[in-house]
PDB file of N, CA and C in Angstrom:
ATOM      1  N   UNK A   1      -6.776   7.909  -6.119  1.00  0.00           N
ATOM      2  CA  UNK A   1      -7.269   7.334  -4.882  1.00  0.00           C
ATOM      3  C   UNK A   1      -6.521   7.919  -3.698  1.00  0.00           C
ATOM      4  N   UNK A   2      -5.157   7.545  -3.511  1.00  0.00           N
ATOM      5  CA  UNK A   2      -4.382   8.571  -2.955  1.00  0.00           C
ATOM      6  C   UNK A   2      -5.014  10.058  -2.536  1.00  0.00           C
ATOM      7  N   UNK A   3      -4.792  11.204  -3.002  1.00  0.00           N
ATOM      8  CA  UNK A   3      -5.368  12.055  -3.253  1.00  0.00           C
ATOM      9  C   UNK A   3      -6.702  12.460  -2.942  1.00  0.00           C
ATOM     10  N   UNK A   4      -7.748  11.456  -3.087  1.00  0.00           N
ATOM     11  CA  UNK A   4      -9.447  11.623  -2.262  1.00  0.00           C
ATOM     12  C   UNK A   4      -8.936  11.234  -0.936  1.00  0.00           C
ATOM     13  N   UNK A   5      -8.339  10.325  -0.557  1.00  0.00           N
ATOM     14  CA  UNK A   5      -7.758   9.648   0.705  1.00  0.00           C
ATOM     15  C   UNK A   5      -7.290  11.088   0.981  1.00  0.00           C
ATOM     16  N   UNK A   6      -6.174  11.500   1.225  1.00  0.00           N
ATOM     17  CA  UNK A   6      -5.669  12.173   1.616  1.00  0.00           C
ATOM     18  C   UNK A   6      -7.100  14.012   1.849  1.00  0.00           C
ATOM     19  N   UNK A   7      -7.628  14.015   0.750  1.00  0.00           N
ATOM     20  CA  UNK A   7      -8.825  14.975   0.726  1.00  0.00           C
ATOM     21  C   UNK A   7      -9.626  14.824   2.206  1.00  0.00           C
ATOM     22  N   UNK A   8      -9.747  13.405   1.881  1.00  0.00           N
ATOM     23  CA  UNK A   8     -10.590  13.031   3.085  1.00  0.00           C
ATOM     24  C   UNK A   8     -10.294  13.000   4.578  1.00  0.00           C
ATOM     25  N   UNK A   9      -9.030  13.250   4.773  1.00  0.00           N
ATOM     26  CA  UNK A   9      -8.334  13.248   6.177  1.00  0.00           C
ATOM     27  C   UNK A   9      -7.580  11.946   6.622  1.00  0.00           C
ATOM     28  N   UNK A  10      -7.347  11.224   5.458  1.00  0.00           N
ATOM     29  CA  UNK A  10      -6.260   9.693   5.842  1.00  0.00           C
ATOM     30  C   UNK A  10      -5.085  10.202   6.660  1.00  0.00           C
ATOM     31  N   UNK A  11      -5.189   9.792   7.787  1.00  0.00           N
ATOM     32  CA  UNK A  11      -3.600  10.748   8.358  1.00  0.00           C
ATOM     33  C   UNK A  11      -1.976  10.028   8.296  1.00  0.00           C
ATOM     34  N   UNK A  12      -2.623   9.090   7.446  1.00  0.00           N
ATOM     35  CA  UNK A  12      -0.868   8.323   6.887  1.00  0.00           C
ATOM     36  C   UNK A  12      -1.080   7.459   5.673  1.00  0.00           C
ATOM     37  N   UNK A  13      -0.830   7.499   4.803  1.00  0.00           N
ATOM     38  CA  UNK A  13      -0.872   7.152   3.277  1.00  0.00           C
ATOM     39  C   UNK A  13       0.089   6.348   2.477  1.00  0.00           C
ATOM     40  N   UNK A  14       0.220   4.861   2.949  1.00  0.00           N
ATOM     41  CA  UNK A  14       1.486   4.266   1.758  1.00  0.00           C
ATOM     42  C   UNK A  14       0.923   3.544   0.771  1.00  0.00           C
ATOM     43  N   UNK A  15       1.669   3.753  -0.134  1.00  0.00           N
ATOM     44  CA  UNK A  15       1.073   3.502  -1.581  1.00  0.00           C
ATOM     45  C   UNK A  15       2.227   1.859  -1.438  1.00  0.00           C
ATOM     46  N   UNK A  16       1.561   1.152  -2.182  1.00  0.00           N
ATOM     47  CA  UNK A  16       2.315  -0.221  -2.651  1.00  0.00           C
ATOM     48  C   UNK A  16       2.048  -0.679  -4.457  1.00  0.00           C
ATOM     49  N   UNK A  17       2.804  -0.839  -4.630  1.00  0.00           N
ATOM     50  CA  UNK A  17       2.928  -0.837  -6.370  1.00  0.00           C
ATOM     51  C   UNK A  17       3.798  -1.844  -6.687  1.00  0.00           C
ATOM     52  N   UNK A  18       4.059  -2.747  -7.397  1.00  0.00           N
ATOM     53  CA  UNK A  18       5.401  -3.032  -8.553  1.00  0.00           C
ATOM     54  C   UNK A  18       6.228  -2.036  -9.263  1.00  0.00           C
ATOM     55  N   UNK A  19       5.558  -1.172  -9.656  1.00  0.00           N
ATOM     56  CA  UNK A  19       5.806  -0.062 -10.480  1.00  0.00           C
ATOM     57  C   UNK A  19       6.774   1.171  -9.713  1.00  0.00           C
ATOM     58  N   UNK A  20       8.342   1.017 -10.585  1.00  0.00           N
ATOM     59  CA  UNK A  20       9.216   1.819 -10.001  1.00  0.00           C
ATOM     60  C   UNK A  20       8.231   3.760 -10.281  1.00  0.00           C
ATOM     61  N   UNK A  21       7.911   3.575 -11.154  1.00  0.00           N
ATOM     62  CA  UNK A  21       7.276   4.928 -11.941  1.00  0.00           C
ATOM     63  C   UNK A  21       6.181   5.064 -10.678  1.00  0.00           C
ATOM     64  N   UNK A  22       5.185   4.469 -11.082  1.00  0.00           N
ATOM     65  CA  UNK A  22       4.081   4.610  -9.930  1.00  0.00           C
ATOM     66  C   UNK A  22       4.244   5.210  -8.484  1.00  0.00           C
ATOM     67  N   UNK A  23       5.283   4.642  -8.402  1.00  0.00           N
ATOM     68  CA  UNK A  23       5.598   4.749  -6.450  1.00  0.00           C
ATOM     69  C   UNK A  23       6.269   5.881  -6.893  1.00  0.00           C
ATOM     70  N   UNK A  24       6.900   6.496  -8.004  1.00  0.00           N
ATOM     71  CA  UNK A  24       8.115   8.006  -7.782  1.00  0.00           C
ATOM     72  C   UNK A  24       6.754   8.948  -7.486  1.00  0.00           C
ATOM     73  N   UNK A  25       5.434   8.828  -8.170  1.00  0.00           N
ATOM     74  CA  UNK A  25       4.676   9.470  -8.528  1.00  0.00           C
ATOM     75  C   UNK A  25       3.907  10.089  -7.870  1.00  0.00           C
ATOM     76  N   UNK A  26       3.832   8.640  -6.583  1.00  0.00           N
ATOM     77  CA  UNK A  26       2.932   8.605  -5.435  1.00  0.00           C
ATOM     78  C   UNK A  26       3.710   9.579  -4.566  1.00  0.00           C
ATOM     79  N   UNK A  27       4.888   8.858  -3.980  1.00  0.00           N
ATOM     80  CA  UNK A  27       5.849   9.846  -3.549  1.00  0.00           C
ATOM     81  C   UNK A  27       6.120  11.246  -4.030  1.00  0.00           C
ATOM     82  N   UNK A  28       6.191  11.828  -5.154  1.00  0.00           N
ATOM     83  CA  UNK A  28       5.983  13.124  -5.715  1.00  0.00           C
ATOM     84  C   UNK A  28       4.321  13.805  -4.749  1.00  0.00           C
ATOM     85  N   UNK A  29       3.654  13.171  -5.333  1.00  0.00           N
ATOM     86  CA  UNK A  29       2.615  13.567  -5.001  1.00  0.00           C
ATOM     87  C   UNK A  29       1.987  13.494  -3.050  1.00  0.00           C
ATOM     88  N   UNK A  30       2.766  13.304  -2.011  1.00  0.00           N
ATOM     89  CA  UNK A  30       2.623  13.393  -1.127  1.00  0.00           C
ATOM     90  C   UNK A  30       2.274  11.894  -0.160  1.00  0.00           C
ATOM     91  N   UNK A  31       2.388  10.852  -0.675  1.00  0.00           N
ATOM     92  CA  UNK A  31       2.677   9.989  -0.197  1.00  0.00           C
ATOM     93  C   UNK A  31       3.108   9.490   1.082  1.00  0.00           C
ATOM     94  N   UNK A  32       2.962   9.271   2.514  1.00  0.00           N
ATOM     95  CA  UNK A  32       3.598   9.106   3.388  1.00  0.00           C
ATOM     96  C   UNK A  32       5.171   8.103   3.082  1.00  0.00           C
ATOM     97  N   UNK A  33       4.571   7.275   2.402  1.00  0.00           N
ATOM     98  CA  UNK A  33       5.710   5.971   2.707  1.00  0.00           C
ATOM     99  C   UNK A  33       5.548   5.451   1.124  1.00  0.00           C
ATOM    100  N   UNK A  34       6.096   5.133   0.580  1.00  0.00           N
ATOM    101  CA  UNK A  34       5.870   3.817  -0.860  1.00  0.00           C
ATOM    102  C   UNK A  34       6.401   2.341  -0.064  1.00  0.00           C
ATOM    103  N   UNK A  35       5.913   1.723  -0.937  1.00  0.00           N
ATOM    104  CA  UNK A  35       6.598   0.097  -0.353  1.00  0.00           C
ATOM    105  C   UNK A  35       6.476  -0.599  -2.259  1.00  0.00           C
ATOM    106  N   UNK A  36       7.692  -1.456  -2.403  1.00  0.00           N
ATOM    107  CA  UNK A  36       7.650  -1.734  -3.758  1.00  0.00           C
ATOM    108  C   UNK A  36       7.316  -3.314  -3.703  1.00  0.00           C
ATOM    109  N   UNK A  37       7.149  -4.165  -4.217  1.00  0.00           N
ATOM    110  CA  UNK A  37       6.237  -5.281  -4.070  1.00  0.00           C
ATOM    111  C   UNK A  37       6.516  -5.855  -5.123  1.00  0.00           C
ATOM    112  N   UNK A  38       6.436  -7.314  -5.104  1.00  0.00           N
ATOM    113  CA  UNK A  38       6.665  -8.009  -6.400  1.00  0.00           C
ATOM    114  C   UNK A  38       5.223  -8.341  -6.791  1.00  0.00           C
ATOM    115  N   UNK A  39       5.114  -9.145  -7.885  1.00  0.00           N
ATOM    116  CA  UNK A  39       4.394  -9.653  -8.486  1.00  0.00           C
ATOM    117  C   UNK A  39       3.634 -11.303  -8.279  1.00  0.00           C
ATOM    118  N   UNK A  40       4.576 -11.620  -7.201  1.00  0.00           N
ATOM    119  CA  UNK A  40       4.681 -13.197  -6.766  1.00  0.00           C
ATOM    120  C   UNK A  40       3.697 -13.376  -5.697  1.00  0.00           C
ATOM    121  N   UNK A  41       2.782 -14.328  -5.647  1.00  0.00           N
ATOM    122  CA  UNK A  41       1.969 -14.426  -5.218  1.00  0.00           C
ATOM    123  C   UNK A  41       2.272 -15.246  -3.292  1.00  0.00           C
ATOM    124  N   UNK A  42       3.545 -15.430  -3.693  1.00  0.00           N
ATOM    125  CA  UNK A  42       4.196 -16.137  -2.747  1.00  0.00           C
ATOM    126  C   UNK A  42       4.977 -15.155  -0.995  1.00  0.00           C
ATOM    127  N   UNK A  43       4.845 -13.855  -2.206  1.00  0.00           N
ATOM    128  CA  UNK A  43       5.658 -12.792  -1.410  1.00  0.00           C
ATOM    129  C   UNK A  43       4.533 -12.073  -0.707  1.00  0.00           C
ATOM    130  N   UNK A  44       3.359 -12.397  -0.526  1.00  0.00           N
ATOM    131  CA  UNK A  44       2.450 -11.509   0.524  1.00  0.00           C
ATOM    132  C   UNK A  44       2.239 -11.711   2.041  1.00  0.00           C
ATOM    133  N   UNK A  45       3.329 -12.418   2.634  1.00  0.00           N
ATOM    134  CA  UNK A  45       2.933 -12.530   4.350  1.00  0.00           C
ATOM    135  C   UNK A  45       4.570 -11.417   4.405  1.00  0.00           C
ATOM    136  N   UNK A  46       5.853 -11.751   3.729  1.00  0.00           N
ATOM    137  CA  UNK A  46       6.844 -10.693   4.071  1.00  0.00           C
ATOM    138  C   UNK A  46       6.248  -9.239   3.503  1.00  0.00           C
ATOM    139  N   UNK A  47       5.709  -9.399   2.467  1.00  0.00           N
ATOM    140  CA  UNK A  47       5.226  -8.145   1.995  1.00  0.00           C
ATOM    141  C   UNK A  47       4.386  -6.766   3.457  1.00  0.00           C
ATOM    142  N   UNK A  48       3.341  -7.631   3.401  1.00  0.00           N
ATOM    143  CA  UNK A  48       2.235  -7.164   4.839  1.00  0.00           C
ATOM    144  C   UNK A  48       3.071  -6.548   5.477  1.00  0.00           C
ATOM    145  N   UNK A  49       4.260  -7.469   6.400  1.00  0.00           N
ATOM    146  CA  UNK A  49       4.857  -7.205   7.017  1.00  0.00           C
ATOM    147  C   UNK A  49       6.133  -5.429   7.271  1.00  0.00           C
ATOM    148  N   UNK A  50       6.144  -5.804   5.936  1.00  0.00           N
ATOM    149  CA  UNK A  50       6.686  -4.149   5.134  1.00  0.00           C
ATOM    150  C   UNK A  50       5.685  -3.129   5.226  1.00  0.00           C
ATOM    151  N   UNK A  51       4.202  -3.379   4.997  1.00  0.00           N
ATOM    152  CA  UNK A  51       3.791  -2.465   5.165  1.00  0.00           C
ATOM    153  C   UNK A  51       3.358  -2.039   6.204  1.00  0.00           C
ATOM    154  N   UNK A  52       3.206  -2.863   7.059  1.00  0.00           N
ATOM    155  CA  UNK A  52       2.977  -2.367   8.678  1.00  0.00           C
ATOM    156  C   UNK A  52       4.344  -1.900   9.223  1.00  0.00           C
ATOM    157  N   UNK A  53       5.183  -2.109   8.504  1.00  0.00           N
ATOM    158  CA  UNK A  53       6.465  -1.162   8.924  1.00  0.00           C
ATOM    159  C   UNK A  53       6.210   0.102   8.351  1.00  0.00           C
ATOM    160  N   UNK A  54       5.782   0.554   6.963  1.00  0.00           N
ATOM    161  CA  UNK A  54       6.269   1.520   6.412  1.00  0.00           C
ATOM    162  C   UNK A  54       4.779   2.365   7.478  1.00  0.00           C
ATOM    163  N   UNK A  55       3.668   1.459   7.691  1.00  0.00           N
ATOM    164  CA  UNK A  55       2.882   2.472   8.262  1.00  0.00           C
ATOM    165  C   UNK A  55       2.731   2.793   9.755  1.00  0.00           C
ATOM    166  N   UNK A  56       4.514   2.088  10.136  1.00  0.00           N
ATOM    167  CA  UNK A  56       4.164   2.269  11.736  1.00  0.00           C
ATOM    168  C   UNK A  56       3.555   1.791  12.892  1.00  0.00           C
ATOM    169  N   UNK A  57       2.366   0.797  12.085  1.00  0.00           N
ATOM    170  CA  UNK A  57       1.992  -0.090  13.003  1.00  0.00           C
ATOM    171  C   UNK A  57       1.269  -1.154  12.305  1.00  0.00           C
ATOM    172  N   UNK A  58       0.814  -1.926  12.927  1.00  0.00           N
ATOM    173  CA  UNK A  58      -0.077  -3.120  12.213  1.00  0.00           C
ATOM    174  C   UNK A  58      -1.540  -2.834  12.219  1.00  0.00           C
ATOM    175  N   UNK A  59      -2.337  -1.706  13.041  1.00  0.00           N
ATOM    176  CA  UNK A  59      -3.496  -1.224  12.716  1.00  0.00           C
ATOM    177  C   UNK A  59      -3.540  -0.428  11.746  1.00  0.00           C
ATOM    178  N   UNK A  60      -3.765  -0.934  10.193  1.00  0.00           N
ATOM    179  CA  UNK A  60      -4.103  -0.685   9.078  1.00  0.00           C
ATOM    180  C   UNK A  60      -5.467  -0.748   9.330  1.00  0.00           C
ATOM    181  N   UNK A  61      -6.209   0.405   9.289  1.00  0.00           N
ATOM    182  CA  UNK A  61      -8.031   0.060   9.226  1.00  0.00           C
ATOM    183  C   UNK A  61      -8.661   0.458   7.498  1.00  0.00           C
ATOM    184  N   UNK A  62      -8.038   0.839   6.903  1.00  0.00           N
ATOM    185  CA  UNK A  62      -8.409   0.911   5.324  1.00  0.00           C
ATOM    186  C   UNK A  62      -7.330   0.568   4.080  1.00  0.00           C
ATOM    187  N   UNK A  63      -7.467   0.063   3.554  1.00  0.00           N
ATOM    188  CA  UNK A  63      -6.895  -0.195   2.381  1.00  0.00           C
ATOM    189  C   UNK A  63      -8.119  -0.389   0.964  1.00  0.00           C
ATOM    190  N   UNK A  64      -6.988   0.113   0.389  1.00  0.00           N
ATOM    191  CA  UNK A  64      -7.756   0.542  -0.998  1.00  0.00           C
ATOM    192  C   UNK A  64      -7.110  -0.147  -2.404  1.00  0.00           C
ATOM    193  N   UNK A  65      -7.410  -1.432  -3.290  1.00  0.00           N
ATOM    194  CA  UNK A  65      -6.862  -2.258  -3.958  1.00  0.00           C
ATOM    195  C   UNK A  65      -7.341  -1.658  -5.491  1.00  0.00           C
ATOM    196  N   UNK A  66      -6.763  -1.248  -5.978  1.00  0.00           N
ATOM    197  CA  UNK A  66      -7.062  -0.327  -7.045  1.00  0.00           C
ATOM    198  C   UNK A  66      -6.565  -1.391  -8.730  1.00  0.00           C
ATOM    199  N   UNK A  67      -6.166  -2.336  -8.372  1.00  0.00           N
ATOM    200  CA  UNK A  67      -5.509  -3.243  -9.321  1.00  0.00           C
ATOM    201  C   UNK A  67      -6.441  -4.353  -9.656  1.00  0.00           C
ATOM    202  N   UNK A  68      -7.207  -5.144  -8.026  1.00  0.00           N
ATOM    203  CA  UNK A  68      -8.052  -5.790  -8.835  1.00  0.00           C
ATOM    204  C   UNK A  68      -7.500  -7.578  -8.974  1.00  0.00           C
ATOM    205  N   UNK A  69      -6.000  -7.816  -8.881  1.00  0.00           N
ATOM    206  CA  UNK A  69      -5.784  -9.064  -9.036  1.00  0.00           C
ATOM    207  C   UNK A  69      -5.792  -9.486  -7.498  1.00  0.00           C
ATOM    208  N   UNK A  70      -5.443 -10.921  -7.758  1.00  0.00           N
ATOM    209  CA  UNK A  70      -5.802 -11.954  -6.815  1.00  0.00           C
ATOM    210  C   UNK A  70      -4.060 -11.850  -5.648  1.00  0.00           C
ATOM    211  N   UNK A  71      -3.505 -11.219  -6.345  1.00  0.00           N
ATOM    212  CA  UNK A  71      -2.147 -10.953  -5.450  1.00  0.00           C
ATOM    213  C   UNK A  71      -2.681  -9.560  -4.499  1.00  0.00           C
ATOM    214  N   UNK A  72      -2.813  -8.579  -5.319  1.00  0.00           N
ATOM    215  CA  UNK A  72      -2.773  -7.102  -4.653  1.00  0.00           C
ATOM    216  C   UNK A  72      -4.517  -7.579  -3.865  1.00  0.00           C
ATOM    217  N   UNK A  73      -5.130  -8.005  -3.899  1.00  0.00           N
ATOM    218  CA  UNK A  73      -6.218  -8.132  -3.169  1.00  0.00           C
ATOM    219  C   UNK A  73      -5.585  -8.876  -1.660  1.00  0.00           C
ATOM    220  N   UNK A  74      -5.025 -10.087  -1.922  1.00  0.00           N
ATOM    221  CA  UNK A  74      -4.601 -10.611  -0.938  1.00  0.00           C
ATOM    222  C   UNK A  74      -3.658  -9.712  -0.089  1.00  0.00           C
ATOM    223  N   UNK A  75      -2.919  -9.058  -0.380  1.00  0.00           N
ATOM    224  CA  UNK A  75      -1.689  -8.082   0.447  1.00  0.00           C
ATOM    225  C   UNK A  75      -2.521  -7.411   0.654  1.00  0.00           C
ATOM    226  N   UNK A  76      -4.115  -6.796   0.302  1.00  0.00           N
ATOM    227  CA  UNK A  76      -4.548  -5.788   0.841  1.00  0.00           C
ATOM    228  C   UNK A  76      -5.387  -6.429   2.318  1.00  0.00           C
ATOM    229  N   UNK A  77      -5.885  -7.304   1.950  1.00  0.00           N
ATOM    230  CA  UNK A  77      -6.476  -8.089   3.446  1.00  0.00           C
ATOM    231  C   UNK A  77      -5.867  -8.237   4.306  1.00  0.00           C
ATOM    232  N   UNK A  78      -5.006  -9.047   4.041  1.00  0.00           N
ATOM    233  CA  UNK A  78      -3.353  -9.789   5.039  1.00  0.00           C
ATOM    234  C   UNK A  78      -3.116  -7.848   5.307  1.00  0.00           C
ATOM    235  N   UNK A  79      -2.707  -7.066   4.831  1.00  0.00           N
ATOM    236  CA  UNK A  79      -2.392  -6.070   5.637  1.00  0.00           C
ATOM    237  C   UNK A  79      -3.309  -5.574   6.728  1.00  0.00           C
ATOM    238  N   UNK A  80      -4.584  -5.035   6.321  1.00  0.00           N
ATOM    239  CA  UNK A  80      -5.791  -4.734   7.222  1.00  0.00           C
ATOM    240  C   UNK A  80      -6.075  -5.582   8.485  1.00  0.00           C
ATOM    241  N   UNK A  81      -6.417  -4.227   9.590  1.00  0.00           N
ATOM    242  CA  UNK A  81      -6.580  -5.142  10.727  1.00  0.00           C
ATOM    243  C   UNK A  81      -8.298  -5.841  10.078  1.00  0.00           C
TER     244      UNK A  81
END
């Protein structure tokens, strides 16, 4: 996903994961920023907040939830303007 994103002209790219592996990977692979994230459903308003840091601003206009649960869906909204 990464990767079509980036194909496509995304001009800043942070990946968010649990996964120490995942994020080396993302980061290997050209990644602007990683942000690491728990699993807790409790941790998504500080979370957001990380990622509008790691992306510089709080106008997030795409996000892409590739996981599917009811946590990473929510951090993907709460991030997006």
């Amino acid at each position: 996903t990464m990767l079509a994103a980036r194909a496509f002209g995304a001009p800043r790219i942070v990946i968010v994961d649990v996964d120490d592996y995942r994020l080396s990977v993302a980061n290997d692979l050209g990644a602007d920023q990683i942000v690491k994230v728990s699993s807790n459903i409790e941790d998504v308003a500080e979370e957001v907040l990380l990622i509008h840091k790691a992306m510089g601003s709080t106008d997030v206009d795409v996000t892409f939830d590739c996981a599917g649960f009811t946590k990473t869906v929510s951090t993907a909204l709460g991030a997006t303007r």
